[in-house]
N, C-alpha and C. Protein backbone atom coordinates (compact mmCIF):
# COMPACT_ATOMS: atom_id res chain seq x y z
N UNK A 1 0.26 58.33 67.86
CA UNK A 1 1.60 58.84 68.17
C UNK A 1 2.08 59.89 67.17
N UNK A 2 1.30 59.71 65.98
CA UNK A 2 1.46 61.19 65.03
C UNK A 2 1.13 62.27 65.12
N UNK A 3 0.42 62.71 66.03
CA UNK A 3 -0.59 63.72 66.16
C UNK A 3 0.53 65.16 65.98
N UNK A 4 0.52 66.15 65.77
CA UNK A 4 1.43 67.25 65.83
C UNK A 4 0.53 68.59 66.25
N UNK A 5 1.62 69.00 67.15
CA UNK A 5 1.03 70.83 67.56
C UNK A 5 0.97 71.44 66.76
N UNK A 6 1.01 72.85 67.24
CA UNK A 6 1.20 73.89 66.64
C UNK A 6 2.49 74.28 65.79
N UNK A 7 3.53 73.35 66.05
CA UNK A 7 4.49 73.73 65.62
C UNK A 7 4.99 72.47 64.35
N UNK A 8 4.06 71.50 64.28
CA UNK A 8 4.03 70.61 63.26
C UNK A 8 5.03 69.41 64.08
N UNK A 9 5.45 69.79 65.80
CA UNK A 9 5.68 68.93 66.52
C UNK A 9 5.13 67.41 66.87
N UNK A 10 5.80 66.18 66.40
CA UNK A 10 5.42 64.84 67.41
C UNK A 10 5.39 64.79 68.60
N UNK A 11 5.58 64.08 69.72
CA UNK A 11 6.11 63.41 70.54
C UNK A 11 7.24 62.85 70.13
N UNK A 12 7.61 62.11 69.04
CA UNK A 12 9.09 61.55 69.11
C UNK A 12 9.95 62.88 68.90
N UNK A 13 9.27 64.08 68.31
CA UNK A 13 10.24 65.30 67.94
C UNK A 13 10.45 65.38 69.45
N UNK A 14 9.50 65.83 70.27
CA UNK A 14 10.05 66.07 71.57
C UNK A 14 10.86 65.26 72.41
N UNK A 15 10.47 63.91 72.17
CA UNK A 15 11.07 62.94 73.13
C UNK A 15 12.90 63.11 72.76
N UNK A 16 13.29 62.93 71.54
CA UNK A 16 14.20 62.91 70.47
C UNK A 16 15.16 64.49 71.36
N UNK A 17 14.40 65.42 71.45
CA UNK A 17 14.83 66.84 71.61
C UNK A 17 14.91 67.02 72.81
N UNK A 18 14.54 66.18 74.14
CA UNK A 18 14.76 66.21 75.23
C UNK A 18 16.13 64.60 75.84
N UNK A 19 16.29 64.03 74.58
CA UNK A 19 16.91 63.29 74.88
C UNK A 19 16.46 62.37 76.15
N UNK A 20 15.57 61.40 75.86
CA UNK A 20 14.39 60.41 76.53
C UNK A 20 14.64 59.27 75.75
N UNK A 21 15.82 58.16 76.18
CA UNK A 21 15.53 57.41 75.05
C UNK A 21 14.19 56.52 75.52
N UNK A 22 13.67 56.62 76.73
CA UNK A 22 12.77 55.52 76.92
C UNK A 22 11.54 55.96 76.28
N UNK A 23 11.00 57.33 76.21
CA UNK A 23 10.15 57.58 75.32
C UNK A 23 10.54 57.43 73.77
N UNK A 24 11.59 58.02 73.39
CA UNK A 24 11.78 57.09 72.14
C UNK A 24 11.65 55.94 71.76
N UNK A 25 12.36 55.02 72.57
CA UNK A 25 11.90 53.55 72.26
C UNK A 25 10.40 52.99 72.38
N UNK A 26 9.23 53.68 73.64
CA UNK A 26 8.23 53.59 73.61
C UNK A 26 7.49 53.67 72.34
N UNK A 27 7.74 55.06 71.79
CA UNK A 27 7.26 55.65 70.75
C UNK A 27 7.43 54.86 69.24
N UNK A 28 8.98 54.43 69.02
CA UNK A 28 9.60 53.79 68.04
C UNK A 28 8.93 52.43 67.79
N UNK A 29 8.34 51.70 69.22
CA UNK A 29 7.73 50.03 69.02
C UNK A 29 6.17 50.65 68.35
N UNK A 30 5.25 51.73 68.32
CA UNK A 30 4.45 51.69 68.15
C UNK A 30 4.19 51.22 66.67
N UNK A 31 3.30 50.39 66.46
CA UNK A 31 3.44 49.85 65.25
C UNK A 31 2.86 51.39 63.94
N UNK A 32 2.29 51.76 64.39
CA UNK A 32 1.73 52.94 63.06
C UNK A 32 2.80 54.52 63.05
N UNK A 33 3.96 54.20 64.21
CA UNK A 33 4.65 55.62 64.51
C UNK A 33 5.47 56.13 62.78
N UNK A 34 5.66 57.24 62.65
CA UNK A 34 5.93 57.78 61.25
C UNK A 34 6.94 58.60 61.45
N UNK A 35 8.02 58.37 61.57
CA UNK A 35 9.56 59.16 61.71
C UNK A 35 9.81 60.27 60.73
N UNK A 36 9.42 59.98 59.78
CA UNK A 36 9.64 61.21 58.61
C UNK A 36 8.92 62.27 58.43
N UNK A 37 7.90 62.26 59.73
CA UNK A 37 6.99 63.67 59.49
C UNK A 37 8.02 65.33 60.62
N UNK A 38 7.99 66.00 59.36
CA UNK A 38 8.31 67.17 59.60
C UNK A 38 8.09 68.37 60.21
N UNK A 39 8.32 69.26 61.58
CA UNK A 39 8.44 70.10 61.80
C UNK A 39 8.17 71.58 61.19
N UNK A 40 7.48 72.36 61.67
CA UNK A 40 7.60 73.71 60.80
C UNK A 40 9.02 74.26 60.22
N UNK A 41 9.86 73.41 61.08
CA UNK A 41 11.39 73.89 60.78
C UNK A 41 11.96 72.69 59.62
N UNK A 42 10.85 72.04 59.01
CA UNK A 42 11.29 70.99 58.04
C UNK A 42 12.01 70.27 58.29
N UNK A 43 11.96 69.74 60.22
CA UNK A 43 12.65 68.64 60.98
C UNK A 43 12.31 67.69 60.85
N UNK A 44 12.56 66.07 60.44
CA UNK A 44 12.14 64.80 61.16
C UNK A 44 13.10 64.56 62.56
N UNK A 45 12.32 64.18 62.93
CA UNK A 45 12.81 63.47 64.53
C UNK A 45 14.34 63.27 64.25
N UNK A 46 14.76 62.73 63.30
CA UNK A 46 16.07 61.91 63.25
C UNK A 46 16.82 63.11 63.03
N UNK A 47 16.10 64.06 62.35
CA UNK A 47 17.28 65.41 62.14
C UNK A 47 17.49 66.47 62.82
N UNK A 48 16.65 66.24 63.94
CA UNK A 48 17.02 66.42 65.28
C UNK A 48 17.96 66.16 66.16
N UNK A 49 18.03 64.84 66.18
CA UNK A 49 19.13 63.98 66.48
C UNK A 49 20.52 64.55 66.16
N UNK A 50 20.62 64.10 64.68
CA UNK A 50 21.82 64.42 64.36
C UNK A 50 22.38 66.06 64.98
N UNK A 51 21.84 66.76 64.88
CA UNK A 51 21.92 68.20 65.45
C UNK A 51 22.09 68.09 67.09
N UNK A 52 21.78 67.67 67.39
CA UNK A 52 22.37 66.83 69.21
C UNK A 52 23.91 66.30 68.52
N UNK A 53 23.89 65.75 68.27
CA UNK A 53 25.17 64.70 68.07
C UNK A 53 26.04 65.87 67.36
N UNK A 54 25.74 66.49 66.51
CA UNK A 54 26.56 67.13 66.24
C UNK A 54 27.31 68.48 67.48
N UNK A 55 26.22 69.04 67.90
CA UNK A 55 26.54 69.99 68.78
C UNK A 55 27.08 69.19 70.19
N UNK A 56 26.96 68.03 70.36
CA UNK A 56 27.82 67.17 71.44
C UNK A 56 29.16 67.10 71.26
N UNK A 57 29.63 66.77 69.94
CA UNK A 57 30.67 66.30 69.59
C UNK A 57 31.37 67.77 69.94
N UNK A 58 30.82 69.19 69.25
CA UNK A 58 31.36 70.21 69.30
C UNK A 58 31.49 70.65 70.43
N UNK A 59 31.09 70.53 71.69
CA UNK A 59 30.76 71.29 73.08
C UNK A 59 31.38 70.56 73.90
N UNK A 60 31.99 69.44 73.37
CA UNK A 60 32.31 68.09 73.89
C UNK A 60 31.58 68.00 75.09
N UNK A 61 30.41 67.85 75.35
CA UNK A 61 29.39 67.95 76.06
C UNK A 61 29.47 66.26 76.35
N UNK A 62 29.76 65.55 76.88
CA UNK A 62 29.52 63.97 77.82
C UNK A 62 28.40 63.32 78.49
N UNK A 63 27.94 64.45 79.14
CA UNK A 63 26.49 64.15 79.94
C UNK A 63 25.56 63.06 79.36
N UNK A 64 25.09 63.62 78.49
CA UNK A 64 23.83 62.83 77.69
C UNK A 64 24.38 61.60 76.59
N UNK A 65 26.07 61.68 76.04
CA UNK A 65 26.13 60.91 74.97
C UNK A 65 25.80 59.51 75.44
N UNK A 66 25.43 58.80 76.57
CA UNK A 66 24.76 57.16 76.14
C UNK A 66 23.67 57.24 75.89
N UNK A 67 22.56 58.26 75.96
CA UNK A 67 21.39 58.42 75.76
C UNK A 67 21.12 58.56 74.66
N UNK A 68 22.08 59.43 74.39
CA UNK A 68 22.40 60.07 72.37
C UNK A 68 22.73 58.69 71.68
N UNK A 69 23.48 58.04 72.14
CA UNK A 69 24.02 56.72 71.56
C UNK A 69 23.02 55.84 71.17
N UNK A 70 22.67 55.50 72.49
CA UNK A 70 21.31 54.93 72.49
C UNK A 70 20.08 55.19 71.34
N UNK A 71 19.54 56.16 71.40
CA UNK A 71 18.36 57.10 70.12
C UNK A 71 18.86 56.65 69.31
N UNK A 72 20.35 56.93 68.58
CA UNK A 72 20.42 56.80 67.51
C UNK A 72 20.33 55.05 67.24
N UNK A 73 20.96 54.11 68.28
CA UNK A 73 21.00 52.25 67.67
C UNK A 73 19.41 52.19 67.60
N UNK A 74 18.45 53.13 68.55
CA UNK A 74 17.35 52.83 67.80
C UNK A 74 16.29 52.67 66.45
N UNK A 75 17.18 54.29 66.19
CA UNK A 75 16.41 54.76 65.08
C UNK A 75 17.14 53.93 63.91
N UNK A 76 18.45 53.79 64.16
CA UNK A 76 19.15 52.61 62.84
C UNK A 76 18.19 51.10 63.03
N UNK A 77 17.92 50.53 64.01
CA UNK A 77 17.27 49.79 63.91
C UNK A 77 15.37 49.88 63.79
N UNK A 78 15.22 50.74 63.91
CA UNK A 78 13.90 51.27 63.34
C UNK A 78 13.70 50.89 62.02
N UNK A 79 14.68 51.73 61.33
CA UNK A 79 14.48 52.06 59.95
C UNK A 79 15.48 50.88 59.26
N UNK A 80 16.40 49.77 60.05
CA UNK A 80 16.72 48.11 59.19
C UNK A 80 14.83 47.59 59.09
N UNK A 81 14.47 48.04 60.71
CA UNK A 81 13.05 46.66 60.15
C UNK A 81 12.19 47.85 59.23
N UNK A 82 11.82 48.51 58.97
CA UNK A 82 10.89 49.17 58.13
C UNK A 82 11.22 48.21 56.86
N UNK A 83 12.88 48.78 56.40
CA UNK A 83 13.34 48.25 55.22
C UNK A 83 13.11 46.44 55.22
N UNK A 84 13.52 45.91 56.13
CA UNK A 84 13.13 44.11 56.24
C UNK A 84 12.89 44.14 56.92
N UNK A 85 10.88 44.39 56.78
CA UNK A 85 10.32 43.56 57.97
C UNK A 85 10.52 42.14 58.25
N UNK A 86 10.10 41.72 59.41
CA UNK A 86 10.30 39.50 59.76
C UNK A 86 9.18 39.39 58.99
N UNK A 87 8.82 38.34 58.23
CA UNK A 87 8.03 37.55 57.97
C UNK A 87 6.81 37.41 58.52
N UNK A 88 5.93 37.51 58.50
CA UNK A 88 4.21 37.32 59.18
C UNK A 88 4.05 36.07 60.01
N UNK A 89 3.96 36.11 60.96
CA UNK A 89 3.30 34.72 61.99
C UNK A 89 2.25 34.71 62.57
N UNK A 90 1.59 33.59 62.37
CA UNK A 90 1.98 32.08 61.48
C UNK A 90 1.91 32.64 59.97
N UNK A 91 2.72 32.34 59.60
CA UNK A 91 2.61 32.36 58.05
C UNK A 91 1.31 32.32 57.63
N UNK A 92 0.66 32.89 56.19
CA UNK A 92 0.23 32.66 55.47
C UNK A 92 -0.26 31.07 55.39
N UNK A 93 -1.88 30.70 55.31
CA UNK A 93 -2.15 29.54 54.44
C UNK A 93 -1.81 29.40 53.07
N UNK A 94 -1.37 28.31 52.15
CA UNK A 94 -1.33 27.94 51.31
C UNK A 94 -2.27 28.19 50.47
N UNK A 95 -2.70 28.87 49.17
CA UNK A 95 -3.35 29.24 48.50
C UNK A 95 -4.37 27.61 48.05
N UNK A 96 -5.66 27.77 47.97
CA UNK A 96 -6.39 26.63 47.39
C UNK A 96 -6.07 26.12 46.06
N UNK A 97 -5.89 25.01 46.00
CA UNK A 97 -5.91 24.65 44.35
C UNK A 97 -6.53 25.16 43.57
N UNK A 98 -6.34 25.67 42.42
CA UNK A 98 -7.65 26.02 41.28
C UNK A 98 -7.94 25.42 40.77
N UNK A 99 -9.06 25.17 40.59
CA UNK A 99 -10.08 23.95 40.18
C UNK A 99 -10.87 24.21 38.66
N UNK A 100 -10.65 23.53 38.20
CA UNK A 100 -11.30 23.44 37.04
C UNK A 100 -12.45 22.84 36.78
N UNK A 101 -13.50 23.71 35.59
CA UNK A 101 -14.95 22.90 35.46
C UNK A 101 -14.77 22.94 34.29
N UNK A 102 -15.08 21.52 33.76
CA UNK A 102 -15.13 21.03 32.43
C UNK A 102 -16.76 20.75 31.64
């Protein structure tokens, strides 16, 4: 899902820039996806976003904002689990006793 064009473009840059949240969210569950890779224009996906949201707010443009809404509860929740992932299941075995030879 990292792969980039010619233009140092993702798929989430595009998905993000066409306002798709279902490809976003597709993209976002992939476990190896990398949000912080940059654009020739020194874009991440997310600063894309904001640049939607911003030019929405200004154009007072309506159309797209649940979609916009949407992207963004993703990407906030993207980047809560990066920061706290859940716990591993099943847990971890218990480490073996260390044993001593006398």
């Amino acid at each position: 899902p990292n792969i980039q064009d010619k233009f140092g473009k993702t798929a989430l840059h595009y998905a993000v820039s066409k306002i798709n949240p279902n490809v976003v969210e597709l993209l976002l569950d992939h476990p190896k996806i990398k949000t912080e890779i940059k654009d020739e224009n020194d874009e991440t996906p997310y600063n894309i976003l904001e640049s939607i949201i911003v030019n929405t707010r200004r154009n007072e443009d309506k159309d797209d904002e649940d979609d916009i809404e949407r992207i963004a509860q993703m990407f906030e929740t993207h980047r809560l689990y990066e920061a706290h992932p859940p716990p591993a299941y099943p847990p971890p075995p218990p480490a073996p006793p260390t044993q001593f030879k006398f």
